[in-house]
N, C-alpha and C. Protein backbone atom coordinates (compact mmCIF):
# COMPACT_ATOMS: atom_id res chain seq x y z
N UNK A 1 238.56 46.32 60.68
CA UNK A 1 237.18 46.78 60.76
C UNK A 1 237.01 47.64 62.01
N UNK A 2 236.00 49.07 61.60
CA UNK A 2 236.33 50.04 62.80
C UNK A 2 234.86 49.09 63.94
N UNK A 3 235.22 49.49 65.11
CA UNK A 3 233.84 49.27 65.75
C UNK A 3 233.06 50.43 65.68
N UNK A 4 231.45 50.09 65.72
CA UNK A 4 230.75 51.33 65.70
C UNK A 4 229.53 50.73 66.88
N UNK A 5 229.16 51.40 67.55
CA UNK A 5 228.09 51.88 68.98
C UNK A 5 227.10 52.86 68.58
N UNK A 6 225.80 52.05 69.21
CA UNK A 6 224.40 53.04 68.65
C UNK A 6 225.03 54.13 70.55
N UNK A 7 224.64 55.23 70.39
CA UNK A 7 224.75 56.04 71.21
C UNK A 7 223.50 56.83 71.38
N UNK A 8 222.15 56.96 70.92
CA UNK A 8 221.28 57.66 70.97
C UNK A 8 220.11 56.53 70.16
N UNK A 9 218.36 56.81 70.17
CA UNK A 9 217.53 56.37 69.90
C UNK A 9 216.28 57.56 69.80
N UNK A 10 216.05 57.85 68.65
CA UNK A 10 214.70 59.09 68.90
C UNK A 10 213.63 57.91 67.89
N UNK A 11 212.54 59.10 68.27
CA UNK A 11 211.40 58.17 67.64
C UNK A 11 210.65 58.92 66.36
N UNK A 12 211.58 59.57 65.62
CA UNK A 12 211.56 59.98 64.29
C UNK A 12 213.11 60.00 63.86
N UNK A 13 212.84 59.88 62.76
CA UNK A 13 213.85 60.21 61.40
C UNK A 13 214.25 61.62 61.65
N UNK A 14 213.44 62.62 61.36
CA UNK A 14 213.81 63.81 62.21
C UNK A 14 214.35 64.01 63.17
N UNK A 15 214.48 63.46 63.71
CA UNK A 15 215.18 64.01 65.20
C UNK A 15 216.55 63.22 64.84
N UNK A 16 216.55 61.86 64.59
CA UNK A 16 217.79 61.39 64.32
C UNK A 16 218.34 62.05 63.62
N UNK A 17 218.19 62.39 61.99
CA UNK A 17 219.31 63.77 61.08
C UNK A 17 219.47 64.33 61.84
N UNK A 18 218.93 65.47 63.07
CA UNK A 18 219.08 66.71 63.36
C UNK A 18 220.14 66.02 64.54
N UNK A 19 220.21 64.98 65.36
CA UNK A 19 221.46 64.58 65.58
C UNK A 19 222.70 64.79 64.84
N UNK A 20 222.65 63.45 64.08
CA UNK A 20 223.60 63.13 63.17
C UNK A 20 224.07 64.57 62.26
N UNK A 21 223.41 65.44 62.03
CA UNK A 21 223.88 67.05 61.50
C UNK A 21 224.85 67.48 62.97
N UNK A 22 224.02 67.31 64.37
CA UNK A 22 224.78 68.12 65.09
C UNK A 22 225.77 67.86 65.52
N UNK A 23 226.51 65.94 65.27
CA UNK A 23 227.60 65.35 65.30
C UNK A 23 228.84 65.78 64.12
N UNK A 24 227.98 65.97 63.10
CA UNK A 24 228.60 66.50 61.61
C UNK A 24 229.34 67.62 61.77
N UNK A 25 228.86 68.32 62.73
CA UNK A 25 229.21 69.88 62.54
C UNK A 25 230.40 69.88 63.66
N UNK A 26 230.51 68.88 64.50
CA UNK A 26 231.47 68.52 65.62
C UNK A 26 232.92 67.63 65.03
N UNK A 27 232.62 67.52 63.22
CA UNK A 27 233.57 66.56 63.30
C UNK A 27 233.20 64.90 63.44
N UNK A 28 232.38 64.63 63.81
CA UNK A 28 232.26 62.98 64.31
C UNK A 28 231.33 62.29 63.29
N UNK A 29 231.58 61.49 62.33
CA UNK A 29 231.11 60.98 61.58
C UNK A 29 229.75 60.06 62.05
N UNK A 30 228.54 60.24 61.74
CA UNK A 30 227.71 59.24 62.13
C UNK A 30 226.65 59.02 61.28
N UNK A 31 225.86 58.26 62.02
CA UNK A 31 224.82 57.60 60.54
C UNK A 31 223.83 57.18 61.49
N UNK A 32 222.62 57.27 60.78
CA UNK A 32 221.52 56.67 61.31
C UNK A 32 220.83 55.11 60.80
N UNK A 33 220.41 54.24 61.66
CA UNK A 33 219.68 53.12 60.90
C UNK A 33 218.17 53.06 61.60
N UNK A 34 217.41 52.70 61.03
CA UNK A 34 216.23 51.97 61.00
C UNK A 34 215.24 51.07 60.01
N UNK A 35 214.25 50.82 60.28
CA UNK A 35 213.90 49.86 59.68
C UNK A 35 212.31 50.16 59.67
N UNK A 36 212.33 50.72 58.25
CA UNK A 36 210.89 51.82 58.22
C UNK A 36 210.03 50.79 57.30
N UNK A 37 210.65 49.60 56.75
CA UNK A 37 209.96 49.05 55.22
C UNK A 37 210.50 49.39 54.25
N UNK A 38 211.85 50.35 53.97
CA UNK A 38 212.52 50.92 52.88
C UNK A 38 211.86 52.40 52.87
N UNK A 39 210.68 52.62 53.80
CA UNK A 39 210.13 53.88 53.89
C UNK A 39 208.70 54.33 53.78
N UNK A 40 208.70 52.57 52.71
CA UNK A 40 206.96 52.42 53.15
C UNK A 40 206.21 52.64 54.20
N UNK A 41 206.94 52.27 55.51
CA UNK A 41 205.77 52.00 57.18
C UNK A 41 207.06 53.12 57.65
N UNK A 42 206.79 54.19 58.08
CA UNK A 42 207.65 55.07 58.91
C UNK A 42 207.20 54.24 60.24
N UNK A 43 206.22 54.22 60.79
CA UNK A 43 205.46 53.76 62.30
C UNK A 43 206.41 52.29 62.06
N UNK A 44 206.84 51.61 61.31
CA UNK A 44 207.27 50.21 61.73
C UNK A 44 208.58 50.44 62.74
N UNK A 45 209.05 51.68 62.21
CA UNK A 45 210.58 52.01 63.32
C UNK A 45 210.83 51.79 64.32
N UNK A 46 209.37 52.78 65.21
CA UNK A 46 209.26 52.26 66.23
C UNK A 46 208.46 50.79 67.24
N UNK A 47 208.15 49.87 66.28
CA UNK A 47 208.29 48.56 66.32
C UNK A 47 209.75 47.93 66.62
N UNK A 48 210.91 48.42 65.85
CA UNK A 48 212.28 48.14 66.09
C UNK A 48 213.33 48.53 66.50
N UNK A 49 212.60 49.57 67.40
CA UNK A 49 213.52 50.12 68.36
C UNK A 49 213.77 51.83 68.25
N UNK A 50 213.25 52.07 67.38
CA UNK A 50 213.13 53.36 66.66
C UNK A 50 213.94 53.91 65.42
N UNK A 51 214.17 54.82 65.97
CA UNK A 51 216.06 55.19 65.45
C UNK A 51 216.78 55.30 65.25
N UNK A 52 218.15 54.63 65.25
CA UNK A 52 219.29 54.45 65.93
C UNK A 52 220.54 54.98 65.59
N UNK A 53 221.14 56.13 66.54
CA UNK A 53 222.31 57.14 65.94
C UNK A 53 223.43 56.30 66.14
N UNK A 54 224.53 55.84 65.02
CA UNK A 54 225.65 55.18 65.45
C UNK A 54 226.82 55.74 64.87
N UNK A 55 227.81 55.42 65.73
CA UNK A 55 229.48 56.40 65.63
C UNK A 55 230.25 55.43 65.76
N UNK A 56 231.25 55.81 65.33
CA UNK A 56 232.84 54.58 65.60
C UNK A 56 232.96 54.82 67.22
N UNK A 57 233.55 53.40 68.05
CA UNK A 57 233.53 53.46 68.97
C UNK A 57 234.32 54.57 69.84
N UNK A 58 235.44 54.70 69.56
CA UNK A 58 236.56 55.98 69.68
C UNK A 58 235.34 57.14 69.77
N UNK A 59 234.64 57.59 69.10
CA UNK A 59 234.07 58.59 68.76
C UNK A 59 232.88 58.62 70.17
N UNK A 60 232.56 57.69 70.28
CA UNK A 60 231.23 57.31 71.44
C UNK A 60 231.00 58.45 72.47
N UNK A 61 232.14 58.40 73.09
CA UNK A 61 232.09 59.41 74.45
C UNK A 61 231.57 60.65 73.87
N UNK A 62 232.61 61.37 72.96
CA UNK A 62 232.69 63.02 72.44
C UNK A 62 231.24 63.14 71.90
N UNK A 63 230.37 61.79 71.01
CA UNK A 63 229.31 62.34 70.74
C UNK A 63 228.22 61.98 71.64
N UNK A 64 228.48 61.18 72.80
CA UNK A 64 227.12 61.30 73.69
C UNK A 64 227.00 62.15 74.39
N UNK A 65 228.29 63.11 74.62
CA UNK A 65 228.20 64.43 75.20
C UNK A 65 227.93 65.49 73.92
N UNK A 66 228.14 65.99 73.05
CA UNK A 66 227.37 66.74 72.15
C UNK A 66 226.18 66.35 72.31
N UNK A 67 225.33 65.13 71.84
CA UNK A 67 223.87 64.78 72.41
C UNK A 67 223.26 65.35 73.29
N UNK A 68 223.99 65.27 74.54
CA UNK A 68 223.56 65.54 75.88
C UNK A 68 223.47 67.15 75.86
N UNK A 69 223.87 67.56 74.99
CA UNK A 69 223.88 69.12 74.86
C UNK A 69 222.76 69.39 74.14
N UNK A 70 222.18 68.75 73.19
CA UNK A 70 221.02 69.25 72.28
C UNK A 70 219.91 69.53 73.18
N UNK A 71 219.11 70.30 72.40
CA UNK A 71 218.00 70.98 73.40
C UNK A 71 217.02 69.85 73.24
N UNK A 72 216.13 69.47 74.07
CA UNK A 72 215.02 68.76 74.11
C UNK A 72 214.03 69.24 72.99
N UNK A 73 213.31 68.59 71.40
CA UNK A 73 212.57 68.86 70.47
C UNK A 73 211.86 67.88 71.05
N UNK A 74 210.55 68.44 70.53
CA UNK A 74 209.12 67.73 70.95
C UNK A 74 208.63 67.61 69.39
């Protein structure tokens, strides 16, 4: 079993894909979780933490620096 590490937290769904796309395009497989109600309550997310971008651990470093590169979205 691989290990996988949340490495990032935004407070939309949006912003998490537009991560997880800009990890995609680097090669680094990742995925987002939260916990919206199945999609019913978007606002419940951030009740649980928000967001959460996660990668295989190996992968961790290379994509918290791609992250660290994305431009600040408001």
């Amino acid at each position: 079993m691989t290990d996988i590490v949340e490495i990032a937290q935004f407070s939309s769904e949006f912003e998490a894909q537009l991560a997880v796309a800009d990890l995609a395009s680097s090669g680094i497989e990742a995925t987002m979780v939260t916990d919206d109600g199945g999609g019913a309550i978007p606002s419940m997310s951030m009740l649980t933490g928000g967001v959460r971008v996660i990668v295989r651990a190996e992968d961790a470093e290379a994509a918290s620096q791609i992250l660290g590169r994305m431009p600040e979205r408001d």
